[in-house]
N, C-alpha and C. Protein backbone atom coordinates (compact mmCIF):
# COMPACT_ATOMS: atom_id res chain seq x y z
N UNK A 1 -22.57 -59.34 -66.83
CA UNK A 1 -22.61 -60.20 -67.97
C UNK A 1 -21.20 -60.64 -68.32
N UNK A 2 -20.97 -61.39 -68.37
CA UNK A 2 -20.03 -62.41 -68.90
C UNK A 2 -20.07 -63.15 -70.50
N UNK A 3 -18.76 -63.00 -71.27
CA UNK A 3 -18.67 -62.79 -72.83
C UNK A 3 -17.54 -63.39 -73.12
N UNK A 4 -17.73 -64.28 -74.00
CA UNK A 4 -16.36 -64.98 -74.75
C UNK A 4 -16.33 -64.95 -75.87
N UNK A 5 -15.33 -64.26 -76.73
CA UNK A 5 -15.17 -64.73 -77.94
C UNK A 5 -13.71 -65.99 -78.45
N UNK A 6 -14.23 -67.07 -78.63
CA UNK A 6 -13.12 -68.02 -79.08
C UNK A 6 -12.79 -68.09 -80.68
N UNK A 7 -11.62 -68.46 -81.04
CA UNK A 7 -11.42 -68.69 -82.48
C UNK A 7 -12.25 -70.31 -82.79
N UNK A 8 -12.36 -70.44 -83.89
CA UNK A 8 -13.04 -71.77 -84.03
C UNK A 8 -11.80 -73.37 -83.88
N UNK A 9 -12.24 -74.50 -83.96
CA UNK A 9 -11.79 -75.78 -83.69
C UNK A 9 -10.23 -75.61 -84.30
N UNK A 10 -10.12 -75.29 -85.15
CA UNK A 10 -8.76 -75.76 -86.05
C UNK A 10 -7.97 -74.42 -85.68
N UNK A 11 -7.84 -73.54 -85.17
CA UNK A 11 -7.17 -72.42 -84.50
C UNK A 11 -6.84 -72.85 -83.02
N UNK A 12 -7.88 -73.25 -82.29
CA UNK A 12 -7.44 -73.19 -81.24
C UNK A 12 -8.60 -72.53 -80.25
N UNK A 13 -8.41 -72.73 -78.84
CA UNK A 13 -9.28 -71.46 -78.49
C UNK A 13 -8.14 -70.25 -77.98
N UNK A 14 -8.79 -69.27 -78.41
CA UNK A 14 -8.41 -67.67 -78.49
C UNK A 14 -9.21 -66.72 -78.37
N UNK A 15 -9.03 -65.77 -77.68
CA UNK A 15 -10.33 -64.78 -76.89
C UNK A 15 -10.25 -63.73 -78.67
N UNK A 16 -10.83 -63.75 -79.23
CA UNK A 16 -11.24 -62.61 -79.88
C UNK A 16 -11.09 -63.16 -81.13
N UNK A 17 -11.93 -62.56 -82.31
CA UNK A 17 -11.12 -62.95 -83.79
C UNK A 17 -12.28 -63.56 -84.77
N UNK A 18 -11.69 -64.21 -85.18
CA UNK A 18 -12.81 -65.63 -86.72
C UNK A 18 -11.28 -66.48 -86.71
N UNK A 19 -12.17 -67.20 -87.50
CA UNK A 19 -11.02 -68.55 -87.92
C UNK A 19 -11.41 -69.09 -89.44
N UNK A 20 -10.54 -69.31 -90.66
CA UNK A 20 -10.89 -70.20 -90.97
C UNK A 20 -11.45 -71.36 -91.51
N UNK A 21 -12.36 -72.31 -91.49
CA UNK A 21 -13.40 -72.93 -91.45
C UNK A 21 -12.34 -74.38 -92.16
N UNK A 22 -11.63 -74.14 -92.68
CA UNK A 22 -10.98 -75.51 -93.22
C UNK A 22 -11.17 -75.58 -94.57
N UNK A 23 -10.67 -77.09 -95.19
CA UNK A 23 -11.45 -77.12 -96.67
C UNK A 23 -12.31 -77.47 -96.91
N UNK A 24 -13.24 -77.53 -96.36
CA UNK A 24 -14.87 -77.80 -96.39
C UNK A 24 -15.65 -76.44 -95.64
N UNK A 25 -16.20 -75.01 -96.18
CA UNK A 25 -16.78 -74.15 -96.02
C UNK A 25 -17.81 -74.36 -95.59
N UNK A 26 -18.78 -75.29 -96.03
CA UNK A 26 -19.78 -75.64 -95.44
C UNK A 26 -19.94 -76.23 -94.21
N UNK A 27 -18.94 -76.81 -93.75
CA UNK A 27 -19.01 -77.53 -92.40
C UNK A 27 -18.00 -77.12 -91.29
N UNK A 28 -18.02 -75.43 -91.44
CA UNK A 28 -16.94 -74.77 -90.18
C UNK A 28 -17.39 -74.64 -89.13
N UNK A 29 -18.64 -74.57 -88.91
CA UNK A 29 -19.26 -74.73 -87.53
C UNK A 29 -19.77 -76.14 -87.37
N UNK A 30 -20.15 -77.15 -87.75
CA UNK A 30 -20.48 -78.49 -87.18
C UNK A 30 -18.76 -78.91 -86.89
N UNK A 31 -17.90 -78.13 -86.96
CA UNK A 31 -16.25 -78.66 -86.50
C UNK A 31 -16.50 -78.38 -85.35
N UNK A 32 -17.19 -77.26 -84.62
CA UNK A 32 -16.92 -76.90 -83.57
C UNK A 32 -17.82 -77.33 -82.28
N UNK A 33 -17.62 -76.95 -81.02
CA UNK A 33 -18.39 -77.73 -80.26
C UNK A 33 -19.50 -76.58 -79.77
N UNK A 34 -20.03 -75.36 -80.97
CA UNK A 34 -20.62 -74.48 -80.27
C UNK A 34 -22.79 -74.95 -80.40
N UNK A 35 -23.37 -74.67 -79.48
CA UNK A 35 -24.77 -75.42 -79.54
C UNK A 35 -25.52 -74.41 -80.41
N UNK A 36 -25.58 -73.51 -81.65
CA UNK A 36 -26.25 -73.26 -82.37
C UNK A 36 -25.27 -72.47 -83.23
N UNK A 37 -25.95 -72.67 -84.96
CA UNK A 37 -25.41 -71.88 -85.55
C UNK A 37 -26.54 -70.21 -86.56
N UNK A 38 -25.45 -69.67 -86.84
CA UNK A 38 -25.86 -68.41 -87.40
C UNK A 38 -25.40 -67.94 -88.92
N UNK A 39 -25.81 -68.30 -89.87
CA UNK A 39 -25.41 -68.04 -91.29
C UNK A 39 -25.53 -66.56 -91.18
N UNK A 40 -24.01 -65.55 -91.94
CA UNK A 40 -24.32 -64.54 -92.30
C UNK A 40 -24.33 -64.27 -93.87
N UNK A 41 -24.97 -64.13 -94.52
CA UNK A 41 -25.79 -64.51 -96.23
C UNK A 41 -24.89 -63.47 -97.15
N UNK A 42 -24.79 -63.51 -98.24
CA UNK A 42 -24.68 -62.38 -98.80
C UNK A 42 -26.15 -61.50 -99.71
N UNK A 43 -27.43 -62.07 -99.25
CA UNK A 43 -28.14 -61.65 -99.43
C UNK A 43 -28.27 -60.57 -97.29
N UNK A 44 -27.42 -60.49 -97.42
CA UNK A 44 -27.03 -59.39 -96.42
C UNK A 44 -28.01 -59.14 -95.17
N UNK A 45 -27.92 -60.69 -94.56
CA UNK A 45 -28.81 -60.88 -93.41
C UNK A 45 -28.51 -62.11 -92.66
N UNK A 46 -28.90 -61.92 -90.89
CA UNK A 46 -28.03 -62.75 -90.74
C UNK A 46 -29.20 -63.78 -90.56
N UNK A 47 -29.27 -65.58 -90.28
CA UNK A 47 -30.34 -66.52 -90.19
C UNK A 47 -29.93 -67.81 -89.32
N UNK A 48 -30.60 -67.80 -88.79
CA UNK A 48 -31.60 -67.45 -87.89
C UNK A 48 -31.73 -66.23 -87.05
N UNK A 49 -32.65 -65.24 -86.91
CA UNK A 49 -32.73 -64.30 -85.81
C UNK A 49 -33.88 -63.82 -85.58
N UNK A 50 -34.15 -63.76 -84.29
CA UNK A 50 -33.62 -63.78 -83.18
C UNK A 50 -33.06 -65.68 -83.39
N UNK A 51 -32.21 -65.86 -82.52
CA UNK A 51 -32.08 -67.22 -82.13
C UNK A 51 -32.09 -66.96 -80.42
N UNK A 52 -32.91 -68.23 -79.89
CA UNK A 52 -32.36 -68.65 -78.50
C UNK A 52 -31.94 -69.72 -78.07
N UNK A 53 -31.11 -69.15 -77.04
CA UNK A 53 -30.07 -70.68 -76.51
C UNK A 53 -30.14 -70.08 -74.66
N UNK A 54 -29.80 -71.65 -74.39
CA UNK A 54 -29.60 -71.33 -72.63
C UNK A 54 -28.09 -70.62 -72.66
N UNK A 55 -28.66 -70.78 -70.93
CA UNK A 55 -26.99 -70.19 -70.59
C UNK A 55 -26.39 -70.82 -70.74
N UNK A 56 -25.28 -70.27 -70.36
CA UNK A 56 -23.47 -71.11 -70.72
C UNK A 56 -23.33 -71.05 -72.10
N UNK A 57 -24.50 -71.16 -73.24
CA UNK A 57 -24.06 -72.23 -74.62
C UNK A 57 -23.35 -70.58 -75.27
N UNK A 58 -23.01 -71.21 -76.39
CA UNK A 58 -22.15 -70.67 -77.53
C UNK A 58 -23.21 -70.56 -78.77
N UNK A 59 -22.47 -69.63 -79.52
CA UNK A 59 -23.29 -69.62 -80.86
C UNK A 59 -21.86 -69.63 -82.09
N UNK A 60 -22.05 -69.80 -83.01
CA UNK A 60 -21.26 -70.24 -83.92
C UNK A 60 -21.54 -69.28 -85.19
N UNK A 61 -21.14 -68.38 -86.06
CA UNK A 61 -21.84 -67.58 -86.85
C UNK A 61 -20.43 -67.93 -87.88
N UNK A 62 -20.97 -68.11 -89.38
CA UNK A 62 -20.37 -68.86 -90.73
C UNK A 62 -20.68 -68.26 -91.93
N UNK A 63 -19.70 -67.88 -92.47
CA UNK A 63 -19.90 -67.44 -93.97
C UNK A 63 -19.90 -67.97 -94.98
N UNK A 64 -20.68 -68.52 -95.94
CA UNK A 64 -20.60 -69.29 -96.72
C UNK A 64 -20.45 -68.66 -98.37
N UNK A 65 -20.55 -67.30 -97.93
CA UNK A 65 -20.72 -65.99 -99.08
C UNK A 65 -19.53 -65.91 -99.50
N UNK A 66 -19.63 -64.77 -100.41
CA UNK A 66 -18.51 -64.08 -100.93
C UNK A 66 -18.60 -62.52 -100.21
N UNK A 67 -18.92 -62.03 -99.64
CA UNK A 67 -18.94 -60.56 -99.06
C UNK A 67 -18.53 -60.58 -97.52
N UNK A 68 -17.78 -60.00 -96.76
CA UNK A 68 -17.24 -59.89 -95.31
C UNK A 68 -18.42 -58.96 -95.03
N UNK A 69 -18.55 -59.77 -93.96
CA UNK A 69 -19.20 -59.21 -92.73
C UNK A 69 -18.63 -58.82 -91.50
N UNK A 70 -19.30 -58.25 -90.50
CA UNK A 70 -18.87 -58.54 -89.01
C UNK A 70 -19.52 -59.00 -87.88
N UNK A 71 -19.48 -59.42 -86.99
CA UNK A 71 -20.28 -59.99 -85.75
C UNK A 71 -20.10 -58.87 -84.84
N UNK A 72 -20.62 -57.61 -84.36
CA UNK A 72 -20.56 -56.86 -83.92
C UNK A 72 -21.45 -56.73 -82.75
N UNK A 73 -21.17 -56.71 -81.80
CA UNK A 73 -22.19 -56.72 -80.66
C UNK A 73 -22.73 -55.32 -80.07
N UNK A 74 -23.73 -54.77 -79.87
CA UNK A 74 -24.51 -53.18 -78.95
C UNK A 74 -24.16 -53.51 -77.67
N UNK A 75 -24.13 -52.36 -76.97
CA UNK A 75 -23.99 -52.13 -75.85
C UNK A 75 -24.90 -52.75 -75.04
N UNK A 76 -24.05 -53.25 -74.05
CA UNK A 76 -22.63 -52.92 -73.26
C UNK A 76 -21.84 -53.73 -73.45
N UNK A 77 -21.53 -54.76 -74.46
CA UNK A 77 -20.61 -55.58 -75.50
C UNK A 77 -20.44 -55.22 -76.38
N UNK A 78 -19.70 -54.24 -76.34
CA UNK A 78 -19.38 -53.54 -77.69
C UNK A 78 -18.04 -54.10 -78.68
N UNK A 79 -17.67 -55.83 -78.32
CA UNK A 79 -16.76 -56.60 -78.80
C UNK A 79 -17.20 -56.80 -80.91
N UNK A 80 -16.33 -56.95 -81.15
CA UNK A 80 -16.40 -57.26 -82.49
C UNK A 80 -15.71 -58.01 -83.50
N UNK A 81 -16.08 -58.89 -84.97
CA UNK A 81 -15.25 -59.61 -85.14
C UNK A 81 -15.73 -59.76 -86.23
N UNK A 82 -14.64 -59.94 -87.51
CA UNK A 82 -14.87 -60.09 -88.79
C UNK A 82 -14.73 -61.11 -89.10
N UNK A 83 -16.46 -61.07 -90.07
CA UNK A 83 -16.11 -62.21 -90.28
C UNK A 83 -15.85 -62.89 -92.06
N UNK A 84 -15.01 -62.86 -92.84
CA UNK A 84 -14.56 -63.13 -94.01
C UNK A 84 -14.90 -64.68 -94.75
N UNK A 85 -15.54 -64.01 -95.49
CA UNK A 85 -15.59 -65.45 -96.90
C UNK A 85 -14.87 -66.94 -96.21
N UNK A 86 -15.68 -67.92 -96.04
CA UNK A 86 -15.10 -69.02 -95.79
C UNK A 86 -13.96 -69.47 -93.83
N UNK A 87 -14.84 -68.02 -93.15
CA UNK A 87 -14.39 -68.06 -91.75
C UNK A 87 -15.84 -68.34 -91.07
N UNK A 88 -15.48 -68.63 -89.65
CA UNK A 88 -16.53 -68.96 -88.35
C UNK A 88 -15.79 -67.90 -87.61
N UNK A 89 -16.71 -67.42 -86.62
CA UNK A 89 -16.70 -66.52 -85.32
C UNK A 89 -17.98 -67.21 -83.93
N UNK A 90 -16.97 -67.35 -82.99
CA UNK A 90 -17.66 -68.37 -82.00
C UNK A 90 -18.16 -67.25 -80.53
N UNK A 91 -18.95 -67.47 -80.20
CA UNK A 91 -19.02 -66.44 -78.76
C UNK A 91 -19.76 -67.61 -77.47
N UNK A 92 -19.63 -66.94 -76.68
CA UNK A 92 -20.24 -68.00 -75.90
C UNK A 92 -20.79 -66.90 -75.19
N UNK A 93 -22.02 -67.05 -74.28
CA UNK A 93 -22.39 -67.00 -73.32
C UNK A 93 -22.84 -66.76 -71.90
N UNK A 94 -22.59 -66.27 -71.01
CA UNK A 94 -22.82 -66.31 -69.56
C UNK A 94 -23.86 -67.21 -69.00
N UNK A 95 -24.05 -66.55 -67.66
CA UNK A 95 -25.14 -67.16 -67.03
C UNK A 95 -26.42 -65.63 -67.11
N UNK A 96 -26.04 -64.68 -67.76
CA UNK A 96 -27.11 -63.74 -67.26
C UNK A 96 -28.09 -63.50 -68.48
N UNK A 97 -29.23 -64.13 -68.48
CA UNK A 97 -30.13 -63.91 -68.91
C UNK A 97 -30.77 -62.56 -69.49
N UNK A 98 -31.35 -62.54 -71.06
CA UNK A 98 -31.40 -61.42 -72.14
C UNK A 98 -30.93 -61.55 -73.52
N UNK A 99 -31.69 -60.47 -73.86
CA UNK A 99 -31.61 -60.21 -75.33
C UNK A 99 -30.24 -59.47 -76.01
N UNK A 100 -29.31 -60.14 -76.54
CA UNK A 100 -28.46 -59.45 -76.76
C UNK A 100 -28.24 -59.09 -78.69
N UNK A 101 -28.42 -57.46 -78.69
CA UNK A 101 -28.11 -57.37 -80.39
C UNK A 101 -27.04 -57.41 -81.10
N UNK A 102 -26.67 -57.37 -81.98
CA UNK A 102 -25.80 -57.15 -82.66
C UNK A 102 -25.65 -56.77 -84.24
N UNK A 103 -24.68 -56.58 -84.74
CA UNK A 103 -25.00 -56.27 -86.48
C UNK A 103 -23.71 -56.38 -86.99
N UNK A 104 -23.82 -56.25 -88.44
CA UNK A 104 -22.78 -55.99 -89.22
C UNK A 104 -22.66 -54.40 -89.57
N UNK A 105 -21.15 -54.10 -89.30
CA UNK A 105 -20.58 -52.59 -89.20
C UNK A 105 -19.92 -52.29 -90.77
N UNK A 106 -20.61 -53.83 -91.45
CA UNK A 106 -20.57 -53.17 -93.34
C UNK A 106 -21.24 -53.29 -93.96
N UNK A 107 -22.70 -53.28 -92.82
CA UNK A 107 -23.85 -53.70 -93.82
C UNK A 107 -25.16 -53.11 -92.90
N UNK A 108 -25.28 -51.93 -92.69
CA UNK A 108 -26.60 -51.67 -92.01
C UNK A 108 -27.92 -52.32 -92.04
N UNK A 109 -28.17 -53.32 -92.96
CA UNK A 109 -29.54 -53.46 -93.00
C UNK A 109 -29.56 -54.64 -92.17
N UNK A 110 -28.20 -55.52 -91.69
CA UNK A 110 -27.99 -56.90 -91.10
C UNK A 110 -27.91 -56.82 -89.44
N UNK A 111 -28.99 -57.33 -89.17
CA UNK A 111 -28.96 -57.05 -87.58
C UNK A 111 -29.35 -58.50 -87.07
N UNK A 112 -29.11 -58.62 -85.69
CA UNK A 112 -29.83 -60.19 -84.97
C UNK A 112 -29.93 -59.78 -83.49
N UNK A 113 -30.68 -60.43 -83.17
CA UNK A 113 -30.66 -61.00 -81.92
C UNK A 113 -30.68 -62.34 -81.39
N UNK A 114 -29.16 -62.77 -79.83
CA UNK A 114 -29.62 -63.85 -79.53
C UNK A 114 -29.62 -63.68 -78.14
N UNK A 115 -31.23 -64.36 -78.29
CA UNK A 115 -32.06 -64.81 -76.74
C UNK A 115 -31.51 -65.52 -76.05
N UNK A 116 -30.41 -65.44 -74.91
CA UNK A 116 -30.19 -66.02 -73.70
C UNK A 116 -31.53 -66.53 -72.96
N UNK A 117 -31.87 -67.36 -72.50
CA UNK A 117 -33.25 -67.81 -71.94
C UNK A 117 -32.52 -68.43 -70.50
């Protein structure tokens, strides 16, 4: 399996991290060129989930809250990335097909899955 984490549009790309989002919070992921996005709420869940996307694509996950989260991935991606009030966290992809979980490591009840198809 093959795993990218990039910073979002106005950072740059950069393997690991959040970015961000600009002065418009609401629109930190339509900046970017990733093919789905993932609200993490402060009603402490993340939405859409499960989500699926093909291979190659990216997912885009955005805070529009006031409470930090993280984008935390289960094994055997055990990569991770905070994500703070008014930031995006971008991942992309492989070609290998599956269910991959993940959660927030400050919020037990917030979990997702996204369906590689």
């Amino acid at each position: 399996m093959r795993f990218s984490w990039a910073k979002a549009a106005i950072c740059g790309v950069v393997v690991g991290g959040a970015c961000k989002s600009g002065s418009s919070v609401s629109s930190g992921c339509q900046s970017t060129a990733a093919s789905a996005v993932v609200q993490a709420t402060d009603a402490k869940q993340f939405n859409p989930t499960p989500l699926q996307i093909g291979q190659t694509q990216s997912v885009c996950w955005e805070n529009n809250g006031t409470l930090t989260h993280s984008v935390t991935f289960d094994a055997p991606d055990t990569t991770d990335a905070t994500l703070a009030p008014g930031y995006v966290v971008i991942k992309g992809f492989g070609t290998t097909p599956g269910d991959f979980t993940y959660h927030c490591k400050y919020h037990s009840t917030m979990t997702g899955v996204i369906q590689v198809r």
